[in-house]
N, C-alpha and C. Protein backbone atom coordinates (compact mmCIF):
# COMPACT_ATOMS: atom_id res chain seq x y z
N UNK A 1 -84.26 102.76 12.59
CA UNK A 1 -83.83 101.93 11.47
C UNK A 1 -84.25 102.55 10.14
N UNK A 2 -85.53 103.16 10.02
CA UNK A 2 -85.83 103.52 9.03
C UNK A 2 -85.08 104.93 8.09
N UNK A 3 -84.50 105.58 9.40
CA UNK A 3 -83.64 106.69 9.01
C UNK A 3 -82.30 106.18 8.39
N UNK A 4 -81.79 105.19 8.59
CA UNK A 4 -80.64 104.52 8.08
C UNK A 4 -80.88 104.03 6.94
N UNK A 5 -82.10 103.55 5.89
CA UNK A 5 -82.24 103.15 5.31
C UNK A 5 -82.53 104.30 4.04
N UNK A 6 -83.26 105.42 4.65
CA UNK A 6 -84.02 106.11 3.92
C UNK A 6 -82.37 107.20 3.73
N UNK A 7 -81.43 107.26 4.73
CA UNK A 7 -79.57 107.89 4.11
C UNK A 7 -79.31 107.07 3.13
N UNK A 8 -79.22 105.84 3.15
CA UNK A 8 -78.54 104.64 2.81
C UNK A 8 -78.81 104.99 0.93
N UNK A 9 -80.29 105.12 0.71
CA UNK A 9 -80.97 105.11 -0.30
C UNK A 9 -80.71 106.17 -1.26
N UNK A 10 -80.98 107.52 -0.29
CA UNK A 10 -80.57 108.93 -0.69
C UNK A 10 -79.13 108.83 -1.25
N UNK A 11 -78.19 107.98 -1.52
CA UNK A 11 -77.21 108.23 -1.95
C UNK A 11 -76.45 107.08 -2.64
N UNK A 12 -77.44 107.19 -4.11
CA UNK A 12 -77.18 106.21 -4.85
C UNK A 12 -76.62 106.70 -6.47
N UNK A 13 -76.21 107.85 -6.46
CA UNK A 13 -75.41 108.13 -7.79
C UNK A 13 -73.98 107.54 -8.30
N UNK A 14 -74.26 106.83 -8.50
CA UNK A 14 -72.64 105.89 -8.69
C UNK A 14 -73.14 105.85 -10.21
N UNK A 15 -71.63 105.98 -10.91
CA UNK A 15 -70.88 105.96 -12.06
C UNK A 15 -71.28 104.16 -12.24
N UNK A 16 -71.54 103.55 -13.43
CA UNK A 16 -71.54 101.85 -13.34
C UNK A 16 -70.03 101.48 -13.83
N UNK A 17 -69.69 100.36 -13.18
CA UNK A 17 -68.46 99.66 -13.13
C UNK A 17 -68.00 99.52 -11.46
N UNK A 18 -66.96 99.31 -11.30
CA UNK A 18 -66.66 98.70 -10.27
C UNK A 18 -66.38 100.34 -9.34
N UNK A 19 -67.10 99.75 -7.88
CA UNK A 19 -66.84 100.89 -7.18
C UNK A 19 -65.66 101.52 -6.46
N UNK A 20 -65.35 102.68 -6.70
CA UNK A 20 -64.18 103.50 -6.80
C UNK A 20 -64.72 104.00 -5.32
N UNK A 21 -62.81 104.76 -5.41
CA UNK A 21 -63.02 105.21 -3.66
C UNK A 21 -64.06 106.59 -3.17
N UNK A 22 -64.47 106.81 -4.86
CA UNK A 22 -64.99 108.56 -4.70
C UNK A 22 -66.87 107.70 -4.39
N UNK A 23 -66.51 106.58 -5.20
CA UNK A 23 -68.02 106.22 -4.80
C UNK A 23 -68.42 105.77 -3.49
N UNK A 24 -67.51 104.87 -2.65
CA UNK A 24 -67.86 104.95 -1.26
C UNK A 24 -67.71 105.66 -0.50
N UNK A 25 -66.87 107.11 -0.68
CA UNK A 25 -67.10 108.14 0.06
C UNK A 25 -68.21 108.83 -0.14
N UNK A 26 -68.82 108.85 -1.27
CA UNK A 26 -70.14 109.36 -1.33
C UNK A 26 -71.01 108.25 -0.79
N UNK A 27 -71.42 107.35 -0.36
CA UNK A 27 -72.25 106.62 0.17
C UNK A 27 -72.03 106.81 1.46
N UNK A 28 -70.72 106.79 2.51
CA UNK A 28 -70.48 106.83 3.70
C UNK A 28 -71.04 108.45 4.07
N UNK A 29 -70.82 109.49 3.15
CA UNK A 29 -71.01 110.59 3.65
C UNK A 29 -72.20 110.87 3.78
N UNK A 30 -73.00 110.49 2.52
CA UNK A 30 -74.50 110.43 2.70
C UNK A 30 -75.13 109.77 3.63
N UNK A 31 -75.02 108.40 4.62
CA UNK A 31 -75.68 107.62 4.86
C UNK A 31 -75.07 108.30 6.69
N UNK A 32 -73.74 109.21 6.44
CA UNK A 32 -73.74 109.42 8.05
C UNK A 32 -74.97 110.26 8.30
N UNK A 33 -75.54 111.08 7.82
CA UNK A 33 -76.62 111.96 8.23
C UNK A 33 -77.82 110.54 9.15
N UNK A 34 -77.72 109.98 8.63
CA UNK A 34 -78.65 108.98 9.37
C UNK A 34 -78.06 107.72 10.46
N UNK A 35 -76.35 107.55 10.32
CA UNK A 35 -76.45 106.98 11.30
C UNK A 35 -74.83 106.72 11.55
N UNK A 36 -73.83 105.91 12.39
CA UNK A 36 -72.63 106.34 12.59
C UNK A 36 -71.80 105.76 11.77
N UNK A 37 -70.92 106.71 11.69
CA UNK A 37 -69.57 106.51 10.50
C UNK A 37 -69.38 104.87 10.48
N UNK A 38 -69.25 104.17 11.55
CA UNK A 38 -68.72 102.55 11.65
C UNK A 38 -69.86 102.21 10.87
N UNK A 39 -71.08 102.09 11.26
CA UNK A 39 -72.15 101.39 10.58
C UNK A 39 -72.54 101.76 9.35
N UNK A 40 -72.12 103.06 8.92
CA UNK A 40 -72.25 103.53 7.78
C UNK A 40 -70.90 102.94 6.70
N UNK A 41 -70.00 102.97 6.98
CA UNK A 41 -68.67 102.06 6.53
C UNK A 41 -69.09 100.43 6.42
N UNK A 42 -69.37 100.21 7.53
CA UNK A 42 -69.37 98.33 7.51
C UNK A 42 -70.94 98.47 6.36
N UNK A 43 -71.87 99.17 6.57
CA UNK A 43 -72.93 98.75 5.45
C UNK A 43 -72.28 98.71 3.90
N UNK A 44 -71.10 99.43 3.74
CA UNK A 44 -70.92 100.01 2.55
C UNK A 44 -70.06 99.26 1.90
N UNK A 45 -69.20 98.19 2.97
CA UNK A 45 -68.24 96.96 2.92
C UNK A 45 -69.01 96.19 2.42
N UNK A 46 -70.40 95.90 3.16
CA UNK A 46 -70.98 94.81 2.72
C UNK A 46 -72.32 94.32 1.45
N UNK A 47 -72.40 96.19 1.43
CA UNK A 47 -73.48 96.48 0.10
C UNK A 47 -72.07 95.92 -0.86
N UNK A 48 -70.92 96.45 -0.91
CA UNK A 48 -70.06 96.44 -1.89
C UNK A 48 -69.77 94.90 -2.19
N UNK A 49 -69.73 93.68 -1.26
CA UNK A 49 -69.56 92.25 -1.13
C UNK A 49 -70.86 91.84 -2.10
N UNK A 50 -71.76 92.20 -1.70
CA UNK A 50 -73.16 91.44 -2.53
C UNK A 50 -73.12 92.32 -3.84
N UNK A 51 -72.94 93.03 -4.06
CA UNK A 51 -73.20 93.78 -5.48
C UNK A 51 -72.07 94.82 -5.70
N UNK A 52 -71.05 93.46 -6.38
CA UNK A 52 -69.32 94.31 -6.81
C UNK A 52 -69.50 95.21 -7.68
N UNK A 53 -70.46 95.40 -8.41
CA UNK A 53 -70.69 96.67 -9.18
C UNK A 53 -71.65 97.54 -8.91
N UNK A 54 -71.23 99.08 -8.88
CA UNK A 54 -72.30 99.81 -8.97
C UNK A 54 -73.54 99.30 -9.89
N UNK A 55 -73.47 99.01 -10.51
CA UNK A 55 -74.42 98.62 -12.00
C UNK A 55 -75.74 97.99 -11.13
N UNK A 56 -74.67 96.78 -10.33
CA UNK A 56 -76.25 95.83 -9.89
C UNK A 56 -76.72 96.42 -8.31
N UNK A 57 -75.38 97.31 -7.85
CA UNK A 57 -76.07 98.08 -6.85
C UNK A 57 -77.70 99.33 -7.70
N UNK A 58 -77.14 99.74 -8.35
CA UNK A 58 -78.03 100.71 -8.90
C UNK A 58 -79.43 99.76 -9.70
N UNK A 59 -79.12 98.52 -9.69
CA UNK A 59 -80.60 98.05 -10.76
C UNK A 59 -81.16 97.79 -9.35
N UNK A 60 -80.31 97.00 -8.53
CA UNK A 60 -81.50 96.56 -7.32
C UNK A 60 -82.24 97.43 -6.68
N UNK A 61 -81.55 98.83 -6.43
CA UNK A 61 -82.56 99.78 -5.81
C UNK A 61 -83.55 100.87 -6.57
N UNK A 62 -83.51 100.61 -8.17
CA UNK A 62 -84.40 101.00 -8.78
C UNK A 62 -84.93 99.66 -9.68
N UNK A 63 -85.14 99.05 -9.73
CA UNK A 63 -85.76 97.79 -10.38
C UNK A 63 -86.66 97.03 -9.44
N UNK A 64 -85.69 96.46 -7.51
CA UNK A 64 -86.32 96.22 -7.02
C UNK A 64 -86.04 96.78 -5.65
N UNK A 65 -86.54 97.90 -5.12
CA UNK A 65 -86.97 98.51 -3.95
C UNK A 65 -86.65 97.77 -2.79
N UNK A 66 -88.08 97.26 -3.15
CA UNK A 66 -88.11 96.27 -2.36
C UNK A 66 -87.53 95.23 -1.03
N UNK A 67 -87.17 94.51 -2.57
CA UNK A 67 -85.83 93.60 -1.86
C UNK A 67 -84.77 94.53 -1.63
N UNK A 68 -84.44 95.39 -1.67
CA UNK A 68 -83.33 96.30 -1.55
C UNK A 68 -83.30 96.68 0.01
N UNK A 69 -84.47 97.18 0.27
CA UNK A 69 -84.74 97.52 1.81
C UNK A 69 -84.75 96.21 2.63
N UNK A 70 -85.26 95.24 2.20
CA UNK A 70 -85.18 93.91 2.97
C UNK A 70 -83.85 93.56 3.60
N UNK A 71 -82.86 93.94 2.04
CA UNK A 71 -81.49 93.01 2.18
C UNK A 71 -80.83 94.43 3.09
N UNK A 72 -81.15 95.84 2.45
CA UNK A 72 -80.15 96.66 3.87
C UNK A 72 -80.93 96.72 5.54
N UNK A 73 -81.93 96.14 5.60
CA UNK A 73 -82.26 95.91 6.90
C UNK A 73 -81.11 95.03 7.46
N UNK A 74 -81.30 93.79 6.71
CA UNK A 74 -80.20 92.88 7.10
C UNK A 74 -78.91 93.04 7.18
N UNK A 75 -78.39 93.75 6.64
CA UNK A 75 -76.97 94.33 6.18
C UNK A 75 -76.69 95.45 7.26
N UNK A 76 -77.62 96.22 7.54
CA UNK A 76 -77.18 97.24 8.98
C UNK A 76 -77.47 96.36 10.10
N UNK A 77 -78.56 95.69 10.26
CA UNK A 77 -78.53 94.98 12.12
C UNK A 77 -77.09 93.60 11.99
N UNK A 78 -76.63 93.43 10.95
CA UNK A 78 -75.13 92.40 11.01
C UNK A 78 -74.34 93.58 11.77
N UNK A 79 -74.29 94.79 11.07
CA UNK A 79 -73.08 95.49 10.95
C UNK A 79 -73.34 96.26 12.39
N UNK A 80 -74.84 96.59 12.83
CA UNK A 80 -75.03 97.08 14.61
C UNK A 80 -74.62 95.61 15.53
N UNK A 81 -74.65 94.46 15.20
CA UNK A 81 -74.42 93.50 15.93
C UNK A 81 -73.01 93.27 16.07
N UNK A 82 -72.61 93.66 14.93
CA UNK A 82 -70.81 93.29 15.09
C UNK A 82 -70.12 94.34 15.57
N UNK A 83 -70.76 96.11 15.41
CA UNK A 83 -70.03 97.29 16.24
C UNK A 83 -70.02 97.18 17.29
N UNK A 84 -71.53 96.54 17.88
CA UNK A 84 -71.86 96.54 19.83
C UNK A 84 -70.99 95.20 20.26
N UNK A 85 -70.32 94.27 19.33
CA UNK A 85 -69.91 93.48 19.99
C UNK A 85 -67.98 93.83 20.32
């Protein structure tokens, strides 16, 4: 889990405003090194649902860490629960 989190993280250069297709291909491509294309896609669906802008994607994971890792814990075991199902 922690390798998914620590891709997930590694690939947070987004432009602010609303995320473009060049920006979730850079998140999916980065975050496959750590774990599979589906789960790397469905995280990136659902990072994109909670935080429609890069802007508040980019404050939450430098402002608050933290909660950032909390909420993509939660956000990858939805998205491993709904691939295995």
């Amino acid at each position: 889990m922690k390798k998914i989190i620590i891709g997930i993280i590694g690939c947070t250069t987004l432009v602010f405003g609303a995320w473009q297709k060049n920006d979730r291909d850079d998140f999916i491509n980065g975050c496959i090194s750590s774990a599979s294309k589906s789960i790397c896609e469905c995280s990136q669906q659902k990072l994109e649902e909670k935080y429609p802008t890069n802007e508040k994607f980019n404050l939450i994971i430098t402002k608050k860490p933290a909660e950032f890792s909390k909420q993509i814990n939660i956000i990858v075991n939805q998205c491993v629960k709904r691939i295995s199902n």
